[in-house]
Protein backbone atom coordinates (compact mmCIF):
# COMPACT_ATOMS: atom_id res chain seq x y z
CA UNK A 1 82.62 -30.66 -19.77
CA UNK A 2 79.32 -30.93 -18.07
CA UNK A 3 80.70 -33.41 -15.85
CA UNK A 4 77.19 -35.15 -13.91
CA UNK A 5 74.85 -33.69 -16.43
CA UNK A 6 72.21 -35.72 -18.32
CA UNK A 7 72.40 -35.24 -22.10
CA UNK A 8 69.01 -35.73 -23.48
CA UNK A 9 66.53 -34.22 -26.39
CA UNK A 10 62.95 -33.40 -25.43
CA UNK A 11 60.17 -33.30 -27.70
CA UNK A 12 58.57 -29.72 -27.99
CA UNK A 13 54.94 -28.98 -28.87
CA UNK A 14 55.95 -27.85 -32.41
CA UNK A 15 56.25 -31.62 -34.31
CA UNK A 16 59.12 -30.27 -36.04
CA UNK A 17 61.32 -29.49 -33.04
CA UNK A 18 63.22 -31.38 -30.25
CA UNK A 19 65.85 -29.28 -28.40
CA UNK A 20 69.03 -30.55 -27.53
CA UNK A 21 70.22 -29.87 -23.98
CA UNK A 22 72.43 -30.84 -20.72
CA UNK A 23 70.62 -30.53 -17.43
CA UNK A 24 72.08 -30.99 -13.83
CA UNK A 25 72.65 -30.26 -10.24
CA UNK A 26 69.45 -29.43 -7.44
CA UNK A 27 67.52 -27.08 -6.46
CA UNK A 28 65.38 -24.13 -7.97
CA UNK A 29 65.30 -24.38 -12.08
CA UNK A 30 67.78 -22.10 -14.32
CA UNK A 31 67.35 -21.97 -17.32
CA UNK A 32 70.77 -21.16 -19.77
CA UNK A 33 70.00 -19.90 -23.28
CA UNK A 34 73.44 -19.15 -25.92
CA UNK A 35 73.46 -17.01 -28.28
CA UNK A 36 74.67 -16.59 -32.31
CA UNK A 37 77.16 -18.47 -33.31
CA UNK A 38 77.20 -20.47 -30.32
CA UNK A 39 75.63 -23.70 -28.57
CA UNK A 40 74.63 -24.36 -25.32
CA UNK A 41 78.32 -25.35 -24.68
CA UNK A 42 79.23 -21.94 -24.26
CA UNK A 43 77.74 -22.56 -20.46
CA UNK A 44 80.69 -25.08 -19.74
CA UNK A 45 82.59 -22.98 -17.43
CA UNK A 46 79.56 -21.98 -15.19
CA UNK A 47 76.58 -24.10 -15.35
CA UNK A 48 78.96 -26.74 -13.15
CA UNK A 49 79.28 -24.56 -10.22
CA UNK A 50 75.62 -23.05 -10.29
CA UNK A 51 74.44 -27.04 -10.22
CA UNK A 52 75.64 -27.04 -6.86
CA UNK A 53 72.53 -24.58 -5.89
CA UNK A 54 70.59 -25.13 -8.67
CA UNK A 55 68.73 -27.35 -10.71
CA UNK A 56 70.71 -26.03 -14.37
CA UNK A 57 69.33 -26.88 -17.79
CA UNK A 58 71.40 -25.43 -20.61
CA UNK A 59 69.56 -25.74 -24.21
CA UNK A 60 70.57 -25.26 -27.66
CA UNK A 61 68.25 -22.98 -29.08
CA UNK A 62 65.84 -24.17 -32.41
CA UNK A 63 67.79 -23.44 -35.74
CA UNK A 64 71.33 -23.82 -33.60
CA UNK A 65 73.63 -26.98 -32.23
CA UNK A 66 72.12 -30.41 -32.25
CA UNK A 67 68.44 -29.32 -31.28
CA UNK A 68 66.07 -29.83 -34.65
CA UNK A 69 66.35 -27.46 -37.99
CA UNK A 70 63.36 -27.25 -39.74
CA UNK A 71 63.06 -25.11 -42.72
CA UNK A 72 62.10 -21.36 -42.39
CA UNK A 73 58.39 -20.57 -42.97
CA UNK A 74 57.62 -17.59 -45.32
CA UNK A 75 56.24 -15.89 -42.41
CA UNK A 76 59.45 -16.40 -40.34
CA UNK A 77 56.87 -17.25 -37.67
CA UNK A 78 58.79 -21.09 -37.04
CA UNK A 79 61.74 -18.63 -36.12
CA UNK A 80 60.09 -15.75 -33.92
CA UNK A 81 61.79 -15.11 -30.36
CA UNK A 82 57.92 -16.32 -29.33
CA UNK A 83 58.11 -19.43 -30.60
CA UNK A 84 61.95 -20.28 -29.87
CA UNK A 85 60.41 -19.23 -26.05
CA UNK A 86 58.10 -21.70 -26.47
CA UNK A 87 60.32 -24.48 -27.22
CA UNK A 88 62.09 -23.58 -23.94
CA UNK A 89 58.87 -23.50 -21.72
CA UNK A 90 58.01 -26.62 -23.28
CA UNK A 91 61.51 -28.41 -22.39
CA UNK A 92 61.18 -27.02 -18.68
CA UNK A 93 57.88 -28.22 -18.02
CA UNK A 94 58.56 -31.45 -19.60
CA UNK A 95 61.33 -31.79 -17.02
CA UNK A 96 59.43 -30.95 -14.24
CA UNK A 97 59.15 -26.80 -13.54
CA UNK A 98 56.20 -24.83 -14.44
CA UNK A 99 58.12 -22.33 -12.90
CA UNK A 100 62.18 -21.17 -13.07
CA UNK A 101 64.70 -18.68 -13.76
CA UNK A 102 66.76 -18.07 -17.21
CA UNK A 103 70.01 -15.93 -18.54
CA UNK A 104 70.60 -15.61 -22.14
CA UNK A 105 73.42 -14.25 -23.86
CA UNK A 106 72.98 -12.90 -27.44
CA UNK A 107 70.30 -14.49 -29.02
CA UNK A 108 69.16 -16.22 -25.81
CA UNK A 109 68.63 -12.99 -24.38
CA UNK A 110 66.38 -11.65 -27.09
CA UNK A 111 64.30 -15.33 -26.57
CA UNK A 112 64.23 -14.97 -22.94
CA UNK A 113 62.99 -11.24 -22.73
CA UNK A 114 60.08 -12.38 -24.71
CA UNK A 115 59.69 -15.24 -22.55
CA UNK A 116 59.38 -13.04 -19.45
CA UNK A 117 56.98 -10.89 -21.61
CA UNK A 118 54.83 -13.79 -23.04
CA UNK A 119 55.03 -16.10 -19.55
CA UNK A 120 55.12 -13.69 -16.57
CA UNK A 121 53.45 -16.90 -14.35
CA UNK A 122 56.34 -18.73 -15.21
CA UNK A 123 60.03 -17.08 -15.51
CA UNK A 124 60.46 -15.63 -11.84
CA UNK A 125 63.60 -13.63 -12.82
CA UNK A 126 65.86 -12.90 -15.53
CA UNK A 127 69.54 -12.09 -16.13
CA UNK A 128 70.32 -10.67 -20.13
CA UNK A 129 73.78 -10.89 -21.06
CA UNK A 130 75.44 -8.43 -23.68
CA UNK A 131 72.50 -6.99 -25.05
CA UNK A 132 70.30 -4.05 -25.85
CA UNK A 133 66.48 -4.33 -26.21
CA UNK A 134 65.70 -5.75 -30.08
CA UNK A 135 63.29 -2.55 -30.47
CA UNK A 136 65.50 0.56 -28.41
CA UNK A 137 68.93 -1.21 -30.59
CA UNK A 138 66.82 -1.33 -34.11
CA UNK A 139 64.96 2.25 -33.75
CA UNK A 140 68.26 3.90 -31.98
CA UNK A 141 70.84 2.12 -34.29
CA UNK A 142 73.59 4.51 -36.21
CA UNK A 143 75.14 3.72 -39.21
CA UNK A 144 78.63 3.21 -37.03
CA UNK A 145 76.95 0.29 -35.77
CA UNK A 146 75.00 -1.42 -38.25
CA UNK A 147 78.38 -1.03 -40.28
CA UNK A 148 79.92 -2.84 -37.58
CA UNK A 149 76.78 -5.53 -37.00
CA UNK A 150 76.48 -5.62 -40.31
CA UNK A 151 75.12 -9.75 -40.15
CA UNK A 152 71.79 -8.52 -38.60
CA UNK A 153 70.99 -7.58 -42.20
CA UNK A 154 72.86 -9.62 -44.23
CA UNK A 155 71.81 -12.68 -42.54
CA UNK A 156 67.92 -11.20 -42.89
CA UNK A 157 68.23 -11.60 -46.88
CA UNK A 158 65.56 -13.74 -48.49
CA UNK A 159 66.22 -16.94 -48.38
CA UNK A 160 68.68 -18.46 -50.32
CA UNK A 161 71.14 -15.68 -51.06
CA UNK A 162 72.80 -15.48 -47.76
CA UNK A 163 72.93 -19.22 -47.38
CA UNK A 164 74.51 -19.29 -51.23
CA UNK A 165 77.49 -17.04 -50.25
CA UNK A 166 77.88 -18.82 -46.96
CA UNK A 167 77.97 -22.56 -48.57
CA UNK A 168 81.40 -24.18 -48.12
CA UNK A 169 82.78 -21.08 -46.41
CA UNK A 170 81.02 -21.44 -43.34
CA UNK A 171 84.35 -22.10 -40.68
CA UNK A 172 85.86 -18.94 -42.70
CA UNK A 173 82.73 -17.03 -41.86
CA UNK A 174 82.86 -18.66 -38.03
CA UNK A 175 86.84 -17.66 -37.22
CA UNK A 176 85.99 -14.11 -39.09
CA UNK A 177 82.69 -13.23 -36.54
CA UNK A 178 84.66 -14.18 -33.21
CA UNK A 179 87.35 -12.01 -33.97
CA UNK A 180 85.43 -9.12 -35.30
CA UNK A 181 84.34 -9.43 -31.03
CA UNK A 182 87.65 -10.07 -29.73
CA UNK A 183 88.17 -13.04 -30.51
CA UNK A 184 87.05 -14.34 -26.86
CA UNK A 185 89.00 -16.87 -24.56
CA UNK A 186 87.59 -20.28 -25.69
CA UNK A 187 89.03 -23.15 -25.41
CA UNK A 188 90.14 -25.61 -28.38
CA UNK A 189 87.72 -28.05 -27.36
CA UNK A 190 84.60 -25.34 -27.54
CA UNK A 191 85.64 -24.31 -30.75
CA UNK A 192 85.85 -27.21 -32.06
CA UNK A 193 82.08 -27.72 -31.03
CA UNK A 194 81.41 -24.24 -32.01
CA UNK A 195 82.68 -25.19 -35.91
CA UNK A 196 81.25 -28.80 -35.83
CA UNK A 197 77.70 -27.44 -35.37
CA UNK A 198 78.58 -24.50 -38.10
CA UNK A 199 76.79 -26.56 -41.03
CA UNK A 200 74.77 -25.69 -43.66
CA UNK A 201 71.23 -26.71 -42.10
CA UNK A 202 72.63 -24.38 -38.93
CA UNK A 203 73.20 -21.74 -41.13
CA UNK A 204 70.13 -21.87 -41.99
CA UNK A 205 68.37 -21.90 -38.94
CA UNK A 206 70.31 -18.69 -38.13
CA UNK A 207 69.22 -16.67 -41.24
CA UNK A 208 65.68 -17.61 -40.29
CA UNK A 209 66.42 -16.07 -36.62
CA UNK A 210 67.30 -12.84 -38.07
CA UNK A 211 65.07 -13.07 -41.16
CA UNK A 212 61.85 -13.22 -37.88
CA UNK A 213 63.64 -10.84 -35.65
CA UNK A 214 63.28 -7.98 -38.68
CA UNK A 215 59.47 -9.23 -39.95
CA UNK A 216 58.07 -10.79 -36.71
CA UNK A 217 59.94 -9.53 -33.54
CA UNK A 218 60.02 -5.76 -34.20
CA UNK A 219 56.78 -5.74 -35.08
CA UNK A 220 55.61 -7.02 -32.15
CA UNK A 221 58.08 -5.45 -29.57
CA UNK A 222 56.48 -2.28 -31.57
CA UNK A 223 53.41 -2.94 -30.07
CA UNK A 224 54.43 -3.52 -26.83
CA UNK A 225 56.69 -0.29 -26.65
CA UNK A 226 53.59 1.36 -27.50
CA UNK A 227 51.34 -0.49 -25.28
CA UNK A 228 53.71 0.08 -22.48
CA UNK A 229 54.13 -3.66 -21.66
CA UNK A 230 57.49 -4.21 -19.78
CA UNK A 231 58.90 -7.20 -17.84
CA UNK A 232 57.78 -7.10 -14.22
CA UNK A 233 60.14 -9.84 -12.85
CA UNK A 234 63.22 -9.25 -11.59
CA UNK A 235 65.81 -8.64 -14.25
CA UNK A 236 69.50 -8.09 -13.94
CA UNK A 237 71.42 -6.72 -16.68
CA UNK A 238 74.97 -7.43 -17.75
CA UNK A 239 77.30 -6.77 -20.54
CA UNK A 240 81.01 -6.38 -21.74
CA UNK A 241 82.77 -2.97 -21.70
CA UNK A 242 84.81 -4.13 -24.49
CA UNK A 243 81.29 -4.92 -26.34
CA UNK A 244 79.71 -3.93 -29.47
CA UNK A 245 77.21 -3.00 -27.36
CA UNK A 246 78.64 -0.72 -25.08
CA UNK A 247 80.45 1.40 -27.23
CA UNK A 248 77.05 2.48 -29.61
CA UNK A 249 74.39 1.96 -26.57
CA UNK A 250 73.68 2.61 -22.63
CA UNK A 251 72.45 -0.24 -21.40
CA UNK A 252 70.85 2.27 -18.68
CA UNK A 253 69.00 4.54 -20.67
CA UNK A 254 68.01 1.46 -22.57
CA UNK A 255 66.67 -1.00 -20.48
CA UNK A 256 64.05 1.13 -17.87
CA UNK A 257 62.31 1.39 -20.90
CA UNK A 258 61.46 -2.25 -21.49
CA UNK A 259 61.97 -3.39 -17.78
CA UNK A 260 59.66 -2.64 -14.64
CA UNK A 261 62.07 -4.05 -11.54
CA UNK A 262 65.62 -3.94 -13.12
CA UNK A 263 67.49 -4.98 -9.90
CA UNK A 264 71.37 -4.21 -10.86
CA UNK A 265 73.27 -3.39 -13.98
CA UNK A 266 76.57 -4.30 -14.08
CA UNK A 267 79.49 -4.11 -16.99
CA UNK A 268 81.91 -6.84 -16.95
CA UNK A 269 85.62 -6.79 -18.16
CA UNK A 270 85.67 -8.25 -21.29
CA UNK A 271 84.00 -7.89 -25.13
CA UNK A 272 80.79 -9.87 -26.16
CA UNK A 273 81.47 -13.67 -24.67
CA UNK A 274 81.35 -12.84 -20.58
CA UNK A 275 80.85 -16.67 -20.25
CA UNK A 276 83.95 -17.44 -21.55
CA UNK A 277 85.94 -14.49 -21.50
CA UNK A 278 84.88 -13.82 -17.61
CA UNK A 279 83.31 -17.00 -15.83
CA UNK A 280 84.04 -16.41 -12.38
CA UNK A 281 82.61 -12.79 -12.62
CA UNK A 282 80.21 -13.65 -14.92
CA UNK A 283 79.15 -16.64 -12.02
CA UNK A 284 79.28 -14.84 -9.21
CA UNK A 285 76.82 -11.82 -10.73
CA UNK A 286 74.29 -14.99 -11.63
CA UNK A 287 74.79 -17.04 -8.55
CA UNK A 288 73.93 -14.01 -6.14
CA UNK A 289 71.23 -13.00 -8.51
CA UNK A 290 69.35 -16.08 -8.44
CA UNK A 291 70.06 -16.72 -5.00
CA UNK A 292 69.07 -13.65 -3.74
């Protein structure tokens, strides 16, 4: 996998924190950000083919693969979508680009949309994979789906009683999330990557995500909703129609409301993995994107 990419870990302005990544290829910057429970690995089957028009960097996020761990703050702060954002515009301008493009899935998504929010001078466009808005999903949300996305909260728990029930059962946990979304197409060698990064300082790192998306990132999409601040980039917006997401939500009443210059919206066939469960779509709706 990642055949001709440099494997390196960059230094970010937090002391704590170097992120993990795999950059390639030439050309204008992209940015790749996974989501939860995933590494940047999940990129394998695409980040190739756009490194032969761009210059690809794909990351593991803070909290998540081989990139640092630090412990939680009580704020949450150290795990905000702000600062995880930060770590990112750190790597890229460390590598070069004061300037580029980014997709996230999942979790990447929610740190890239507050990327384009925080650094308008510096993410030219954005593509979100398989997600609704943190603020429309958490103010709109019925009980069908929190029932079914039921790790938002549980994760969220004060620290340590999530971790506790997680210890030792954490490939268990792993195998039980990825079918609970259809179990996705990857490969043995992915998941095997996916369950050698599922440890106990990971774990974690993810509980702090979702313990800051509830006490820090609400918050302060809140006040943005209510400011009226919206991403004025270009954005596209894709997602499964076998997804979580598309049976509770519309992604098209959804996004206007957070997005100024939403270019195309486009549902993909497959659940909540497009990367692996539908590369060549799932490349082709990116490629043209950035290109264009």
């Amino acid at each position: 996998m990642f055949e001709g990419f440099k494997h390196v870990q960059i230094q970010t302005g937090d002391p704590d924190v170097k992120i993990n990544l795999r950059y390639g290829g030439k050309g204008p910057a992209v940015l790749l950000l996974h989501g939860n429970p995933l590494t940047h690995v999940t990129w394998h089957l695409i980040a190739p083919r756009l490194a032969e028009h761009f210059t690809v960097v794909c990351a593991d996020l803070r909290g998540y693969g081989d990139s640092s761990k630090p412990r939680g703050k009580p704020d949450h702060s150290n795990y905000s979508f702000r600062r995880m954002g930060q770590d990112q515009v750190d790597v890229m301008e460390h590598l070069g680009f004061t300037q580029f493009m980014v997709a996230g899935h999942d979790r990447g998504a929610r740190v890239a949309y507050r990327m384009a929010l925080d650094h308008p001078d510096r993410v030219r466009k954005f593509a979100s994979i398989d997600i609704i808005p943190t603020h429309w999903q958490l103010t709109n949300m019925k009980w069908t789906y929190a029932a079914h996305s039921y790790h938002w909260f549980f994760l969220s728990q004060p620290y340590d009683f999530p971790e506790m029930l997680l210890s030792g059962k954490e490939e268990y946990y792993m195998r039980k999330k990825f079918a609970k979304q259809g179990e996705g197409k990857f490969s043995a060698e992915t998941l095997a990557e996916y369950m050698r990064c599922c440890t106990p300082e990971q774990i974690h790192g993810v509980c702090s995500d979702y313990r800051a998306t509830l006490h820090v990132d609400f918050p302060m999409d809140q006040a943005d909703f209510e400011a009226g601040n919206k991403i004025k980039c270009p954005v596209l917006v894709l997602w499964g129609e076998k997804s979580h997401t598309q049976r509770e939500f519309s992604a098209r009443e959804a996004w206007p409301n957070y997005a100024a210059n939403i270019l195309r919206f486009q549902m993909l066939p497959c659940a909540h993995y497009p990367m692996e469960e539908a590369p060549d779509l799932t490349y082709q709706e990116l490629h043209d994107f950035f290109k264009g």
